[in-house]
Protein backbone atom coordinates (compact mmCIF):
# COMPACT_ATOMS: atom_id res chain seq x y z
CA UNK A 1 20.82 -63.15 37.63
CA UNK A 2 18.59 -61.91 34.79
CA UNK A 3 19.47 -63.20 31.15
CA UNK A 4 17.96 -60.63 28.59
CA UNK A 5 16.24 -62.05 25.83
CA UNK A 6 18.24 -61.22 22.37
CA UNK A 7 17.01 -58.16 20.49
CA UNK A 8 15.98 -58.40 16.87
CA UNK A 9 19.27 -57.65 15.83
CA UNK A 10 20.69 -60.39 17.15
CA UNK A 11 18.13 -62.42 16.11
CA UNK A 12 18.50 -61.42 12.52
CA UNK A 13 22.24 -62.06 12.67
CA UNK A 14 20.77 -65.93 14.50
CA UNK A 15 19.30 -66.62 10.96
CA UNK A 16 15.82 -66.37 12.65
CA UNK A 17 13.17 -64.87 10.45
CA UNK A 18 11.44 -61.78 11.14
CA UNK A 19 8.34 -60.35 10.15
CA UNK A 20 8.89 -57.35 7.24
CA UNK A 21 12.76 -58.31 6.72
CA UNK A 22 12.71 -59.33 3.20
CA UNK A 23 16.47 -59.69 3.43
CA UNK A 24 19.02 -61.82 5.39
CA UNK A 25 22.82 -61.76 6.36
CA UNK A 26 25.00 -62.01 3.63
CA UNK A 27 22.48 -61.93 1.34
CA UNK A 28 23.56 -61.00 -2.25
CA UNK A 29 21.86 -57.86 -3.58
CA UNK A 30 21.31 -55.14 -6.36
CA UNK A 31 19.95 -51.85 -5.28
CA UNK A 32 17.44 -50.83 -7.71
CA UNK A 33 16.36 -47.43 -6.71
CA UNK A 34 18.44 -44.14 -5.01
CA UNK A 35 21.82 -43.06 -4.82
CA UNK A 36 23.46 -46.42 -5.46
CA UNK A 37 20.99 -47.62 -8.16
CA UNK A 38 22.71 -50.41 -10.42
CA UNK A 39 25.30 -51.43 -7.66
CA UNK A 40 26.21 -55.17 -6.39
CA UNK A 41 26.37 -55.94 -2.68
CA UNK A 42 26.06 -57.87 0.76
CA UNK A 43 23.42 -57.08 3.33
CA UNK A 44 26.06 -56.81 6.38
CA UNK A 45 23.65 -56.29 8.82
CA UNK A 46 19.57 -54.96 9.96
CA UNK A 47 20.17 -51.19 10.67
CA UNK A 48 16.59 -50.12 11.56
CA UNK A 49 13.19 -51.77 11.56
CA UNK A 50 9.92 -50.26 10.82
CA UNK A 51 7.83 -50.17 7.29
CA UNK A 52 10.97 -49.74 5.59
CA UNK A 53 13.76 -51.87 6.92
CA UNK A 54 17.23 -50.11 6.34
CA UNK A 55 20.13 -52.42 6.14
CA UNK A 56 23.83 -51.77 5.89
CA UNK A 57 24.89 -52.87 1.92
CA UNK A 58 28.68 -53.65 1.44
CA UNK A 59 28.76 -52.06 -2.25
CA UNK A 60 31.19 -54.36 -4.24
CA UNK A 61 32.39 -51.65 -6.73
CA UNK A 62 34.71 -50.22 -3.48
CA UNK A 63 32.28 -47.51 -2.46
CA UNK A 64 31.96 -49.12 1.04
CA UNK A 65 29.75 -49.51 3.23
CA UNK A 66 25.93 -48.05 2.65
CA UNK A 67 22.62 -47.73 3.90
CA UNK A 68 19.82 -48.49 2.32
CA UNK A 69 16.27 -48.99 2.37
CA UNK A 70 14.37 -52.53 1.92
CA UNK A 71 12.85 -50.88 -0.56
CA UNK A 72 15.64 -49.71 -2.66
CA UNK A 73 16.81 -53.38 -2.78
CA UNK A 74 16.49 -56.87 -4.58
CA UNK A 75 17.77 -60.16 -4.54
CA UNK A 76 20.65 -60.73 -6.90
CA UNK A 77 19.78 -63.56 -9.26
């Protein structure tokens, strides 16, 4: 029996760090560029990796659920 190492997903979700993810779960955000500019969230989970990580933002103002690029995003302070 073969166990399969955990993708970086699952890693992510583990709390492990990864290199280019500036964000991690639950993370509380403001999205400072695009279509959702000036909106509060969560980081809910990785989405894609690459030069510009997209996560999955749960907007607090009801929209839902969004994606959005690393680079559209910052930590809420």
């Amino acid at each position: 029996m073969q166990i399969k190492a955990p993708g970086a997903g699952d890693r992510w979700l583990n709390g492990e760090s990864l290199e280019g993810i500036a964000f991690g779960p639950s993370a509380a955000v403001v999205v400072i560029a695009g279509r959702y500019e000036g909106q509060r969230g969560r980081v809910v989970l990785l989405a894609s990796l690459g030069t510009n990580p997209v996560y999955i933002v749960k907007l607090g103002s009801g929209i839902g659920d969004v994606r959005v690029q690393q680079s559209q995003l910052q930590l809420m302070q």
